[in-house]
C-alpha atoms as a PDB file:
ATOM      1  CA  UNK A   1      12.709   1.439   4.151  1.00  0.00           C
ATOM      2  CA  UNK A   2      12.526  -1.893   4.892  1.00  0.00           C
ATOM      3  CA  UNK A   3      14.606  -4.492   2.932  1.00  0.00           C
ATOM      4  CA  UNK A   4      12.354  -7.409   2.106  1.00  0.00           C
ATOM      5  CA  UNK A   5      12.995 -10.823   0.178  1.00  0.00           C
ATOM      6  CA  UNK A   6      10.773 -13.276  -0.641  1.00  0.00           C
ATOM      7  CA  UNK A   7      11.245 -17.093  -0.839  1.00  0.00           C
ATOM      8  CA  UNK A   8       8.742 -19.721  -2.787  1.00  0.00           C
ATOM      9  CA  UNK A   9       8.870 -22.413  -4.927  1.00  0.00           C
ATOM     10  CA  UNK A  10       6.473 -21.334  -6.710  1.00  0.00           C
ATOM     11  CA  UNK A  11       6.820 -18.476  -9.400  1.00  0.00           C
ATOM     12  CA  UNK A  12       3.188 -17.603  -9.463  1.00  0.00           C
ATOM     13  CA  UNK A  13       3.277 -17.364  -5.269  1.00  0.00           C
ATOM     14  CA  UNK A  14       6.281 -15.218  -5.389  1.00  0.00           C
ATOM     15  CA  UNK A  15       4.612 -12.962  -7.622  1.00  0.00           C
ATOM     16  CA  UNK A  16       1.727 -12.806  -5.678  1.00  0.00           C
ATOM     17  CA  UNK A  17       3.639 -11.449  -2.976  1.00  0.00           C
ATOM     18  CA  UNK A  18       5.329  -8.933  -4.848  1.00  0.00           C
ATOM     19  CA  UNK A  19       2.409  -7.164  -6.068  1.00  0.00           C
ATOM     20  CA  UNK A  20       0.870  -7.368  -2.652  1.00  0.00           C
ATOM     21  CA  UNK A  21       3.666  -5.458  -1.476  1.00  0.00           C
ATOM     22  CA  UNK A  22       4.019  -2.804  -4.199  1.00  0.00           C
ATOM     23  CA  UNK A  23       1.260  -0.773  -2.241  1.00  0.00           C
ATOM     24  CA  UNK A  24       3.514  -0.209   0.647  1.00  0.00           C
ATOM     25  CA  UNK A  25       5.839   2.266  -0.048  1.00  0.00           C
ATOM     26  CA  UNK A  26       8.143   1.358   2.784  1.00  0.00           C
ATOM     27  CA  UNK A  27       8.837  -1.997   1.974  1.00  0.00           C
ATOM     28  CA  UNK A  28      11.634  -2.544  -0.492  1.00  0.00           C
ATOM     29  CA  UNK A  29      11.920  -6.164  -2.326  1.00  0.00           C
ATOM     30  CA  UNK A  30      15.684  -6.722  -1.803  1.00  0.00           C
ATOM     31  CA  UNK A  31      15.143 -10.229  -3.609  1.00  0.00           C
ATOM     32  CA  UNK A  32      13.045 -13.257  -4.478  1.00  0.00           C
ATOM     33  CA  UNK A  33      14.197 -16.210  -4.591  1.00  0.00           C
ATOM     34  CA  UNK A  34      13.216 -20.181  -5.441  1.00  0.00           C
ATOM     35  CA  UNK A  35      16.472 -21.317  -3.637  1.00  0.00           C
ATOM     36  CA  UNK A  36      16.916 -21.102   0.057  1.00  0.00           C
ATOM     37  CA  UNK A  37      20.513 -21.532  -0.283  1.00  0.00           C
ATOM     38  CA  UNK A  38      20.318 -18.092  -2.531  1.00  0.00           C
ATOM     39  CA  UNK A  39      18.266 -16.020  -0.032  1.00  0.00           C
ATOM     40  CA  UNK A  40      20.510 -17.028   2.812  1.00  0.00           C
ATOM     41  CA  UNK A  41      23.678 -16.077   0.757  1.00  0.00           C
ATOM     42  CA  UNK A  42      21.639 -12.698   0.273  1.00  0.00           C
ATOM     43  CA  UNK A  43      21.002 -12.574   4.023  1.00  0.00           C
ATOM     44  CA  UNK A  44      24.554 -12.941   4.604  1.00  0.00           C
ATOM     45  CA  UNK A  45      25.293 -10.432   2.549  1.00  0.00           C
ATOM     46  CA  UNK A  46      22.975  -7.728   3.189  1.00  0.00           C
ATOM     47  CA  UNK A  47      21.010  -6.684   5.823  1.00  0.00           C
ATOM     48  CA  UNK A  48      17.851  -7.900   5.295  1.00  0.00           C
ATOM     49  CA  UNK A  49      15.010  -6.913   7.626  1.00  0.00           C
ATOM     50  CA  UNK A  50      12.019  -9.080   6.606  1.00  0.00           C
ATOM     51  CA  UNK A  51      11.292 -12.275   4.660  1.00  0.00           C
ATOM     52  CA  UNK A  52       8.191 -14.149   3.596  1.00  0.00           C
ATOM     53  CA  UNK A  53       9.063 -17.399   3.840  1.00  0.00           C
ATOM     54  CA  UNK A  54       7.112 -20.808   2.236  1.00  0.00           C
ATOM     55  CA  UNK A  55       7.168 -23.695   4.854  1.00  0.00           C
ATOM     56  CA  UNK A  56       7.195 -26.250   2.136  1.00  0.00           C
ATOM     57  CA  UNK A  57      10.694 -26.127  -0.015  1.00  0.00           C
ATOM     58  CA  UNK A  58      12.928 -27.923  -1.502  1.00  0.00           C
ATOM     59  CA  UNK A  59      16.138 -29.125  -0.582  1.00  0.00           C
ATOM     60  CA  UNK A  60      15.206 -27.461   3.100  1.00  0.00           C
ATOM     61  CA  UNK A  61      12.247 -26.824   4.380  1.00  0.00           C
ATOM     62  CA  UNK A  62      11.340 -23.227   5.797  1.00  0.00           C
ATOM     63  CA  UNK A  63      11.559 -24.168   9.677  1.00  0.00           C
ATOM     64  CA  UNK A  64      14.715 -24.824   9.274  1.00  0.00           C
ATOM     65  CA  UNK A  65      15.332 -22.408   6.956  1.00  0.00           C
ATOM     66  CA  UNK A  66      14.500 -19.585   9.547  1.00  0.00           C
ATOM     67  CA  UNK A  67      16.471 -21.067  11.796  1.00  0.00           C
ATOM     68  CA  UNK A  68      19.336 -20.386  10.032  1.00  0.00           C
ATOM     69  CA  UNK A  69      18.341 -16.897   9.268  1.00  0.00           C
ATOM     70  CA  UNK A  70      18.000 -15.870  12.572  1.00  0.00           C
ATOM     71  CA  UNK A  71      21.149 -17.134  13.535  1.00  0.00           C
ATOM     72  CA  UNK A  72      22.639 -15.324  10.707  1.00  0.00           C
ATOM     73  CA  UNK A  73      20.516 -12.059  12.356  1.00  0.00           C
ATOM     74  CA  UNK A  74      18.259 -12.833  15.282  1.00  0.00           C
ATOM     75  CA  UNK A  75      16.640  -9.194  14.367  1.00  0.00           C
ATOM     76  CA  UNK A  76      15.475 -10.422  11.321  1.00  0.00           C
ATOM     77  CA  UNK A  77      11.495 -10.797  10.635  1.00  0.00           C
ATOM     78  CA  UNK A  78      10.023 -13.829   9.715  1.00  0.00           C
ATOM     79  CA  UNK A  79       6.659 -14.310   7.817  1.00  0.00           C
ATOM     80  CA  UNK A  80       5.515 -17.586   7.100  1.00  0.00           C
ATOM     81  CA  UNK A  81       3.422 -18.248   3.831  1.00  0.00           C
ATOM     82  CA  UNK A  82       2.220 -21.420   3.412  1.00  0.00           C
ATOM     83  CA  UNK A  83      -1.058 -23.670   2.383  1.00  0.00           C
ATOM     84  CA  UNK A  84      -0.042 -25.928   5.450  1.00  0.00           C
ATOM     85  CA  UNK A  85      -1.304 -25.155   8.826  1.00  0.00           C
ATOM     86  CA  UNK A  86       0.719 -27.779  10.662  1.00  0.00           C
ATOM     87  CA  UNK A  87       3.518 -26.247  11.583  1.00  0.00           C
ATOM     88  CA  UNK A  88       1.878 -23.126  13.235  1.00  0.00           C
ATOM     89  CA  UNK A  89       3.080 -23.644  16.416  1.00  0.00           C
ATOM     90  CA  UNK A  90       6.625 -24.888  15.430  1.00  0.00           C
ATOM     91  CA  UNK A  91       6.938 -21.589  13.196  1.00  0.00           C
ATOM     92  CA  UNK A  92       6.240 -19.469  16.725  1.00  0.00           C
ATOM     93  CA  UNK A  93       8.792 -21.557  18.769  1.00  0.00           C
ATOM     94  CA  UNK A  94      11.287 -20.092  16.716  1.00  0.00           C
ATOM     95  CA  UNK A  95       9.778 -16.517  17.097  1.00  0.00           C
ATOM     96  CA  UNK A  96       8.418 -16.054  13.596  1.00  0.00           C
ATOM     97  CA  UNK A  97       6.264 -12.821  13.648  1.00  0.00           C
ATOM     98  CA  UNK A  98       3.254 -14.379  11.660  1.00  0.00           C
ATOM     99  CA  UNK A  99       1.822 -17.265  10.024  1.00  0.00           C
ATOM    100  CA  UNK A 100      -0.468 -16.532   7.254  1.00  0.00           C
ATOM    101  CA  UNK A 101      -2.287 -19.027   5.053  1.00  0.00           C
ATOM    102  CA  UNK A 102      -2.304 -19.079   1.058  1.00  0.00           C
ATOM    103  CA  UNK A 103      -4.264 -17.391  -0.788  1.00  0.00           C
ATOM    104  CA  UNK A 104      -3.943 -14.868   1.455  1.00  0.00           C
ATOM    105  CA  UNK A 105      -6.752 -12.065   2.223  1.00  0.00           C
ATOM    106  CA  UNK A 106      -5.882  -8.434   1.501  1.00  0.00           C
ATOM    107  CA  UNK A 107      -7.404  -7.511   5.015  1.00  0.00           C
ATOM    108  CA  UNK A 108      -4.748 -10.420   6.424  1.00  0.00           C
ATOM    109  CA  UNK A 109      -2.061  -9.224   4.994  1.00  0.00           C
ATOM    110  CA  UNK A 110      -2.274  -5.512   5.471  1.00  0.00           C
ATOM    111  CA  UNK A 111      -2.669  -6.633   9.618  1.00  0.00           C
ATOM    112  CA  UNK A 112       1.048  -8.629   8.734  1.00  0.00           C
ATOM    113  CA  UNK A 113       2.455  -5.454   7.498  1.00  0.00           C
ATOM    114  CA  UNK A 114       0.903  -3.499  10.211  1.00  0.00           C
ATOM    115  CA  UNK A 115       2.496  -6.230  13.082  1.00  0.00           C
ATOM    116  CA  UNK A 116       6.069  -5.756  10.801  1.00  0.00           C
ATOM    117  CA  UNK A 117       5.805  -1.913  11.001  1.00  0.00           C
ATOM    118  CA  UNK A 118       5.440  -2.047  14.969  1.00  0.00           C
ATOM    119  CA  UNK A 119       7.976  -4.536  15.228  1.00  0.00           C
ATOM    120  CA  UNK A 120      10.611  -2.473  13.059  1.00  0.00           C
ATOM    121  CA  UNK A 121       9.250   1.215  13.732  1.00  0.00           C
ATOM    122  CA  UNK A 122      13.363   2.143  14.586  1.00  0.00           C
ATOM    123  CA  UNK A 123      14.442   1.119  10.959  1.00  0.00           C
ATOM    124  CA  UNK A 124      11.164   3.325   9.436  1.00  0.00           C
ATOM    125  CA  UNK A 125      12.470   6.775  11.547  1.00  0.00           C
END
């Protein structure tokens, strides 16, 4: 099972995400949250394998957000989710496995969740 959170502003996007991921049995929401400094408590606490992050937050914004995460646990998956495409390529300097682009596509997302299940097929054993 892998332990997921998810992190928006936005209520609506946040639930968007979790009923996206209610198909797939092997991916447990551990958390939401609209507060980064929340979900990095929870990462802190728990070992979190995944997150879907939005670029555009509050307070801090999701670059450096991940950064944070990882060095909290440089194991742990990153998924951007954002309606901004500029900071593709600073999301993959900082090894984030995907970038995907609101309103996401079924077909786009089930190739995320594909890429996450190759990347973490030792925690799914």
């Amino acid at each position: 099972m892998l332990k997921t959170i998810l992190i928006d502003d936005e209520r609506a996007s946040l639930k968007m995400l979790e009923c996206m991921l209610e198909e797939y049995e092997d991916m447990e929401i551990a958390g939401q949250f609209t507060d980064i400094t929340q979900a990095i408590l929870k990462i802190r606490q728990e070992d979190i394998h995944v997150v879907f992050l939005d670029i555009e937050m509050p307070k801090m914004k999701g670059i450096a957000a991940a950064k944070k995460m990882k060095s909290i646990n440089p194991d742990i998956i990153i998924i951007f989710v954002t309606a901004y495409s500029d900071y593709a390529v600073e999301a993959f300097e900082i090894y984030a496995l995907d970038y995907i682009m609101k309103p996401i596509a079924k077909k786009r997302f089930e190739k995320v969740i594909q890429r996450i299940r190759q990347s973490k097929s030792d925690v799914l054993r």
